[in-house]
N, C-alpha and C. Protein backbone atom coordinates (compact mmCIF):
# COMPACT_ATOMS: atom_id res chain seq x y z
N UNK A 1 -7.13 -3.09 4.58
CA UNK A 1 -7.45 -3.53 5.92
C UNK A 1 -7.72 -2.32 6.80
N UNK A 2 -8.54 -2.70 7.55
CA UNK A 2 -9.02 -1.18 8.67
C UNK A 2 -9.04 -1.79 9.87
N UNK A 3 -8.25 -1.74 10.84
CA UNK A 3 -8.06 -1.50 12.03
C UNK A 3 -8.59 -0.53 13.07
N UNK A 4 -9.59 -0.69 13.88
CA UNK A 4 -10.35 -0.11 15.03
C UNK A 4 -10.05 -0.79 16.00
N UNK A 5 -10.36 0.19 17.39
CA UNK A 5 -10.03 0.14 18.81
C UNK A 5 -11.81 0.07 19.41
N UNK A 6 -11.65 -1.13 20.11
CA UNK A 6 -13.33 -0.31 20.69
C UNK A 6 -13.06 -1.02 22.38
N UNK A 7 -13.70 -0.40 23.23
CA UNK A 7 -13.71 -1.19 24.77
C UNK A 7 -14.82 -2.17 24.22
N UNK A 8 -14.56 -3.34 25.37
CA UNK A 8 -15.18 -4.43 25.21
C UNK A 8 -16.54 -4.49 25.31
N UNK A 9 -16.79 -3.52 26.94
CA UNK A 9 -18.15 -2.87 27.07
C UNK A 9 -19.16 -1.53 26.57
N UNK A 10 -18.43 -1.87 24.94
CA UNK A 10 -18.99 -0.79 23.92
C UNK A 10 -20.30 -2.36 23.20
N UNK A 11 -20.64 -1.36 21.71
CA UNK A 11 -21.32 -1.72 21.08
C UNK A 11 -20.74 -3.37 20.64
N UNK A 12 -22.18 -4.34 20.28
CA UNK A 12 -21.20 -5.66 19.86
C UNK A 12 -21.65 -6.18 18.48
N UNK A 13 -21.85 -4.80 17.75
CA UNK A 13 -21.98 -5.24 16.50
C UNK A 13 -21.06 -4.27 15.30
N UNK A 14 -19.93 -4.50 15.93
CA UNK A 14 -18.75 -3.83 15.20
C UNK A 14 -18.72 -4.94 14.19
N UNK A 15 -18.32 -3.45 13.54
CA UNK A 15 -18.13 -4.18 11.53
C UNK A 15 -16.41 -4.64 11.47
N UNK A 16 -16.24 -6.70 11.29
CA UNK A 16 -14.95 -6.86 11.27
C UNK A 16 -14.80 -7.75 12.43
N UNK A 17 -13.53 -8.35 12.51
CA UNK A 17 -13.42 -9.77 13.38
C UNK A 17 -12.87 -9.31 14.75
N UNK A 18 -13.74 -9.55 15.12
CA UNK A 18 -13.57 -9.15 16.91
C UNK A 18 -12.46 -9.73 17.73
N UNK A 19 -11.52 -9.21 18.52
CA UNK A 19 -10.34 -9.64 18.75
C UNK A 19 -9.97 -9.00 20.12
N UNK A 20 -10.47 -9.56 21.17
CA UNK A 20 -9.95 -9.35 22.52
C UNK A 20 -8.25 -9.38 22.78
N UNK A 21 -7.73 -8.33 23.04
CA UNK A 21 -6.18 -7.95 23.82
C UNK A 21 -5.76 -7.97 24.40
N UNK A 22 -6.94 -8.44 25.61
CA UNK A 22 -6.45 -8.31 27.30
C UNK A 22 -5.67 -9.71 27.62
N UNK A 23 -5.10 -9.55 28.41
CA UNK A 23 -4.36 -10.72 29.07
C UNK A 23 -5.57 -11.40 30.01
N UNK A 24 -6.72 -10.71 30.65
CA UNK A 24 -7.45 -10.91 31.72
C UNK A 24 -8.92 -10.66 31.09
N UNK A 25 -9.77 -11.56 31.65
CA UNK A 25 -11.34 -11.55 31.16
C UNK A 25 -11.60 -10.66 31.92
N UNK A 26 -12.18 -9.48 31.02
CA UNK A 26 -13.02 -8.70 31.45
C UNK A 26 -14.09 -8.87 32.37
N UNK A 27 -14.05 -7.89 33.18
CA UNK A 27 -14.82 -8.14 34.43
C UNK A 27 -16.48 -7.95 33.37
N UNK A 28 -17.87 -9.12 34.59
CA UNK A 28 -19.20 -8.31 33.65
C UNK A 28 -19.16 -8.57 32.20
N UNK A 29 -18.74 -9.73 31.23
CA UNK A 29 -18.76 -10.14 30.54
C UNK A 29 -18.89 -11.25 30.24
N UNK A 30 -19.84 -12.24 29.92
CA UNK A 30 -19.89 -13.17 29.61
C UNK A 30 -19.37 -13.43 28.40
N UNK A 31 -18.88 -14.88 28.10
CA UNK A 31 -18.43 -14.87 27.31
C UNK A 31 -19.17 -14.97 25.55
N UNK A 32 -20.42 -15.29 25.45
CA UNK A 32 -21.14 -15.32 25.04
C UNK A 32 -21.64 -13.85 24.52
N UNK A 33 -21.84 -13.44 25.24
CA UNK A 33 -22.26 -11.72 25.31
C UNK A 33 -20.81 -11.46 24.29
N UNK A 34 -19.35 -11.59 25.01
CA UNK A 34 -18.56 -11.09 24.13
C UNK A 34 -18.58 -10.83 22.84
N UNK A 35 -19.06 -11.59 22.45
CA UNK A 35 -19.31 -12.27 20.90
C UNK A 35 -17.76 -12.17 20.18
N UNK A 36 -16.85 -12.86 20.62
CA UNK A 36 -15.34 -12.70 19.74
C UNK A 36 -15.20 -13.75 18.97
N UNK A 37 -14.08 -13.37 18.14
CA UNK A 37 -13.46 -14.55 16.95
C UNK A 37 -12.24 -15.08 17.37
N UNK A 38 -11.71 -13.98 18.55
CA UNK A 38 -10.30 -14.45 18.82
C UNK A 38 -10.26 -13.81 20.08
N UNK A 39 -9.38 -14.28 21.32
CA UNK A 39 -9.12 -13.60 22.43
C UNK A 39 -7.40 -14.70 22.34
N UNK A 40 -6.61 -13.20 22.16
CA UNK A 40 -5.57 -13.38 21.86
C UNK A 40 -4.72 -12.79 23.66
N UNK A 41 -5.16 -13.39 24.21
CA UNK A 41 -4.49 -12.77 25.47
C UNK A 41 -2.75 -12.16 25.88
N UNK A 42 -1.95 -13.32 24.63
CA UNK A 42 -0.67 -13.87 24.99
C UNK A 42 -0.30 -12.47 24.31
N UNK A 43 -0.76 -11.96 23.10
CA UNK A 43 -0.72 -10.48 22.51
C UNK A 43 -0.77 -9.24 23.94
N UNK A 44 -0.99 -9.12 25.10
CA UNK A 44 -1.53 -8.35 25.67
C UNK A 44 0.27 -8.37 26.82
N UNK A 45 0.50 -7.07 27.37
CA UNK A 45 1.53 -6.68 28.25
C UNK A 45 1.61 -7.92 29.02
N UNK A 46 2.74 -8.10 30.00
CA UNK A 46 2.79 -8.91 30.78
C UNK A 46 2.23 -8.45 32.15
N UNK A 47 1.42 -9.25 33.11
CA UNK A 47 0.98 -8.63 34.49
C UNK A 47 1.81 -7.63 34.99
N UNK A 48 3.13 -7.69 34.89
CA UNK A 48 4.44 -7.38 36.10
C UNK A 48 3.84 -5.68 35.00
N UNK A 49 3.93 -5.60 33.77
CA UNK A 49 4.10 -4.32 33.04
C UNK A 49 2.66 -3.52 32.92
N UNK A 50 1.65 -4.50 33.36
CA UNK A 50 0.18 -3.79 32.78
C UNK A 50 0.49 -3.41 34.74
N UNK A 51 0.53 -4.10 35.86
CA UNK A 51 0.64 -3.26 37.01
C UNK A 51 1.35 -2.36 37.32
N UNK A 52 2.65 -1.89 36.83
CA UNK A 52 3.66 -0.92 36.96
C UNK A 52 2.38 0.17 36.13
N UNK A 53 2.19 0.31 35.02
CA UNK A 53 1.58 1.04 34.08
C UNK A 53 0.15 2.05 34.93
N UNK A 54 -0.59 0.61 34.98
CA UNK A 54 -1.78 1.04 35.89
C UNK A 54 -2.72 2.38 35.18
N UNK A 55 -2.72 2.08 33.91
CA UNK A 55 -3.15 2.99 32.83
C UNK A 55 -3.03 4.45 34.03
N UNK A 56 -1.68 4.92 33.97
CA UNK A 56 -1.78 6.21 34.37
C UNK A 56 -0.75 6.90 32.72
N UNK A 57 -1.32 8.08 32.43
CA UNK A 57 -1.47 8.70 31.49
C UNK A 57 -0.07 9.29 31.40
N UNK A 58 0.63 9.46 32.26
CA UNK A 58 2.29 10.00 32.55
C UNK A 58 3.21 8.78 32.20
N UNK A 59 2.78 7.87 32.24
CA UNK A 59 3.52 6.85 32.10
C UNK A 59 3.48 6.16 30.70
N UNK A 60 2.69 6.57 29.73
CA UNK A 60 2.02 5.88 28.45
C UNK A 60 3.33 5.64 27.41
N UNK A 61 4.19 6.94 27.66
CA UNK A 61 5.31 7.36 26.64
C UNK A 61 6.50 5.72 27.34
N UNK A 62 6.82 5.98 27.97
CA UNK A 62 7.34 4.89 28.74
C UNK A 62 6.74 3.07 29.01
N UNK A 63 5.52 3.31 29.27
CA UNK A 63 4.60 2.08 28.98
C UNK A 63 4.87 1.59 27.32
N UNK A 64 4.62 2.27 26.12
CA UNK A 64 4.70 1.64 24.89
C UNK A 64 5.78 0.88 24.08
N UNK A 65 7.19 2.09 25.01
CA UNK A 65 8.13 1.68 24.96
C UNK A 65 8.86 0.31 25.42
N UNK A 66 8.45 0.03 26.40
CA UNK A 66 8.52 -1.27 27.05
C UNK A 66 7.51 -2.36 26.81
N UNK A 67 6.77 -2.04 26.43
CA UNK A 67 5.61 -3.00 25.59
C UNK A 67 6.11 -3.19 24.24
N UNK A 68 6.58 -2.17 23.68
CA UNK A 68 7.45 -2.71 21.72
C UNK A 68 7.92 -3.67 22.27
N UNK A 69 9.27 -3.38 23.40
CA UNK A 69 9.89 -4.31 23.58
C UNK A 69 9.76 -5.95 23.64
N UNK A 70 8.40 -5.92 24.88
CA UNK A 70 8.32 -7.08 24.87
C UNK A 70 7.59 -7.79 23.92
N UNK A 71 7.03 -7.29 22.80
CA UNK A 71 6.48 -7.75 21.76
C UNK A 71 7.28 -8.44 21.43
N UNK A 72 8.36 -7.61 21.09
CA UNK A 72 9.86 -7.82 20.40
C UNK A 72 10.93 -9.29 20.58
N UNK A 73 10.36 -9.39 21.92
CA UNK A 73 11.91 -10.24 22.76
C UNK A 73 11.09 -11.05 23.40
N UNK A 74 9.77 -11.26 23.76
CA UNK A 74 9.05 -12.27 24.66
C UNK A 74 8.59 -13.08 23.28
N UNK A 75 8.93 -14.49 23.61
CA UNK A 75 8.80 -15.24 22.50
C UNK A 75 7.00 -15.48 22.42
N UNK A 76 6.18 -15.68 23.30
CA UNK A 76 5.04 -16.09 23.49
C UNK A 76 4.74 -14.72 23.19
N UNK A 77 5.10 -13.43 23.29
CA UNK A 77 3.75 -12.30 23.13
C UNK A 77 4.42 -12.22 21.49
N UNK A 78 5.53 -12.44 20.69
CA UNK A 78 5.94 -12.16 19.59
C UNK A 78 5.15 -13.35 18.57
N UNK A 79 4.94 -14.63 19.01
CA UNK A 79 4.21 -15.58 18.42
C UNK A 79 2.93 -15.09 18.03
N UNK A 80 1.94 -14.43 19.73
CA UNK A 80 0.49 -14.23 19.72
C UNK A 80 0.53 -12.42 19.00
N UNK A 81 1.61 -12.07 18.28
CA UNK A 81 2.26 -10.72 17.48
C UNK A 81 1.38 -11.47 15.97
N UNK A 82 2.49 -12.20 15.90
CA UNK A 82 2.53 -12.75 14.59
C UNK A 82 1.31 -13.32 14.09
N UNK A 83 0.39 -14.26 15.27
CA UNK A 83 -0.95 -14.53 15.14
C UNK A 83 -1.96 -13.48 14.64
N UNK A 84 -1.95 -12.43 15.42
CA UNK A 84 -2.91 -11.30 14.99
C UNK A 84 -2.05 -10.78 14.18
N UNK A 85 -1.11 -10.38 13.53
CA UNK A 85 -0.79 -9.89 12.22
C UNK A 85 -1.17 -10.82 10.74
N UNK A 86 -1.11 -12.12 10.90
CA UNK A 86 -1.92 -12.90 10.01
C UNK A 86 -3.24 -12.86 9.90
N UNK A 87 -4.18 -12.65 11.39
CA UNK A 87 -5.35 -12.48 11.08
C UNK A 87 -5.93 -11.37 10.34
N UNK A 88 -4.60 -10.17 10.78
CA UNK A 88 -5.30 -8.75 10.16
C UNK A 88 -4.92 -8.69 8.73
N UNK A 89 -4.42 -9.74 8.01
CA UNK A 89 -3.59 -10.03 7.12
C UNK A 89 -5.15 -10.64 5.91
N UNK A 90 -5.32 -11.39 6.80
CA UNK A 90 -6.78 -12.51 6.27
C UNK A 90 -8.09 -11.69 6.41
N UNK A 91 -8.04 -10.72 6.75
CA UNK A 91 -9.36 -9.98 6.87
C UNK A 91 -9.60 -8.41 6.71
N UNK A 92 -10.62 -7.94 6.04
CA UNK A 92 -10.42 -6.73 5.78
C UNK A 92 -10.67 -5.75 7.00
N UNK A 93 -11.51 -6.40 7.39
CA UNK A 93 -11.51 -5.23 8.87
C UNK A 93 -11.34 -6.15 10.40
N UNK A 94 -10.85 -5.57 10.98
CA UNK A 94 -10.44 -6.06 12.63
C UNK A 94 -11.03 -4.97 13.33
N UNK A 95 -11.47 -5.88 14.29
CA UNK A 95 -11.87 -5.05 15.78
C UNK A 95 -10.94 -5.30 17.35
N UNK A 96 -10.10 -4.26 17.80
CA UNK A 96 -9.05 -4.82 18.28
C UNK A 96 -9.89 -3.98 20.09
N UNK A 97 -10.40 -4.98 20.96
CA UNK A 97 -11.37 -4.83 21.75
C UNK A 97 -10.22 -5.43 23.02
N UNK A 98 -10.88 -4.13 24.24
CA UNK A 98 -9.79 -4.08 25.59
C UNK A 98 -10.53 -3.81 26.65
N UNK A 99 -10.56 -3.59 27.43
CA UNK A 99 -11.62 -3.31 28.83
C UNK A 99 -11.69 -2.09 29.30
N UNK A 100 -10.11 -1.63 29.62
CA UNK A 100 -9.62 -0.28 30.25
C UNK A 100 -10.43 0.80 29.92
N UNK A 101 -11.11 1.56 30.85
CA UNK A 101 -11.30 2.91 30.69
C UNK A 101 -10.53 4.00 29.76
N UNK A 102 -9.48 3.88 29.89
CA UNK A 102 -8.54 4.76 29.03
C UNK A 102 -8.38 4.48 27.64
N UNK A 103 -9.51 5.40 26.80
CA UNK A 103 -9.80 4.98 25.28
C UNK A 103 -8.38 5.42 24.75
N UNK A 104 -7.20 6.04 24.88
CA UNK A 104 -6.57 6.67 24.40
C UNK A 104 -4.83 6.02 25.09
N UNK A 105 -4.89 5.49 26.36
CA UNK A 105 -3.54 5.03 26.77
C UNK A 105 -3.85 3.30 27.10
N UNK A 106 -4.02 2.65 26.59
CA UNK A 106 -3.52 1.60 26.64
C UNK A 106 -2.93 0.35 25.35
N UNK A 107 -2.98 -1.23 25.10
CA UNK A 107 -2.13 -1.68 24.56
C UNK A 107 -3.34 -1.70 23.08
N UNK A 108 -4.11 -1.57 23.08
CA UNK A 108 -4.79 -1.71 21.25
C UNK A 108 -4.73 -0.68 21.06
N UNK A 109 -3.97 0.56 21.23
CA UNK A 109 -3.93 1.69 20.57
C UNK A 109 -2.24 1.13 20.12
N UNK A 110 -1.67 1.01 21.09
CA UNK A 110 -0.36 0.60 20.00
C UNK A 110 -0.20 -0.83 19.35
N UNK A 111 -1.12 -1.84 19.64
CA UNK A 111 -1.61 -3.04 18.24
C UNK A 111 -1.57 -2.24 17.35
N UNK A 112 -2.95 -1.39 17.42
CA UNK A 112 -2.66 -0.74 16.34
C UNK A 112 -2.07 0.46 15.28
N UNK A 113 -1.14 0.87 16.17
CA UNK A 113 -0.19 1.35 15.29
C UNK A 113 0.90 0.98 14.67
N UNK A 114 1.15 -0.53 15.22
CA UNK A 114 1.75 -1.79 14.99
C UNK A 114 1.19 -2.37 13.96
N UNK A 115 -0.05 -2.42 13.93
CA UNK A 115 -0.64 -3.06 12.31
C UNK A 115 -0.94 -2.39 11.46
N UNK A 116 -0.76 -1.23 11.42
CA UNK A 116 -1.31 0.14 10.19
C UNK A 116 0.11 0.34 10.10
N UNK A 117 1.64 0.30 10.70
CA UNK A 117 2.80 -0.03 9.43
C UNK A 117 3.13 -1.14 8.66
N UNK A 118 3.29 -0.91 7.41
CA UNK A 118 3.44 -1.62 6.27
C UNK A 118 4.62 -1.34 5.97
């Protein structure tokens, strides 16, 4: 299985099942245009934690930490956990697609470091 990160308003002919993260529809996207297989929202931080966060880059070490968590202990983001771990389960490649500017601090960089342990 191969696991990739791409923003939403990248290329839309990624190789592998396209899988929106955000809790929130991307601004400037139709949904159509999206072209997804899954928009797993319930997978994505809670509002109260993606606004504290506010993709600032000082905060990422601390942000992930509290995001395991609520993976962990929020029954609805641990369900929509378990959902995309079956899908990445059923398919050889995933495309794990987010909005944020910040290619490097936000929540599909730790999906996927969450789905590349075995």
């Amino acid at each position: 299985m191969t696991v990739t990160i791409n923003r939403i308003y990248g290329a839309k002919n990624d190789k592998g099942t396209r899988i929106l993260v955000d809790r929130v529809w991307p601004r400037g996207i139709s949904k159509e245009d999206a072209n997804l297989d899954h928009w797993l929202k319930e997978v994505a931080p809670t509002s109260e934690l993606r606004k504290w966060f506010n993709h600032d880059p000082k905060l990422y070490a601390a942000f992930k930490e509290k995001y395991e968590k609520e993976l962990r202990e929020n029954d609805e983001q641990k369900e929509a956990l378990d959902e995309l771990k079956e899908i990445a389960r059923s398919n050889n490649d995933i495309v794990l697609l987010y909005a944020a500017k910040d290619t490097e601090h936000n929540q599909a960089v730790v999906l996927k470091e969450i789905l590349e342990i075995k």
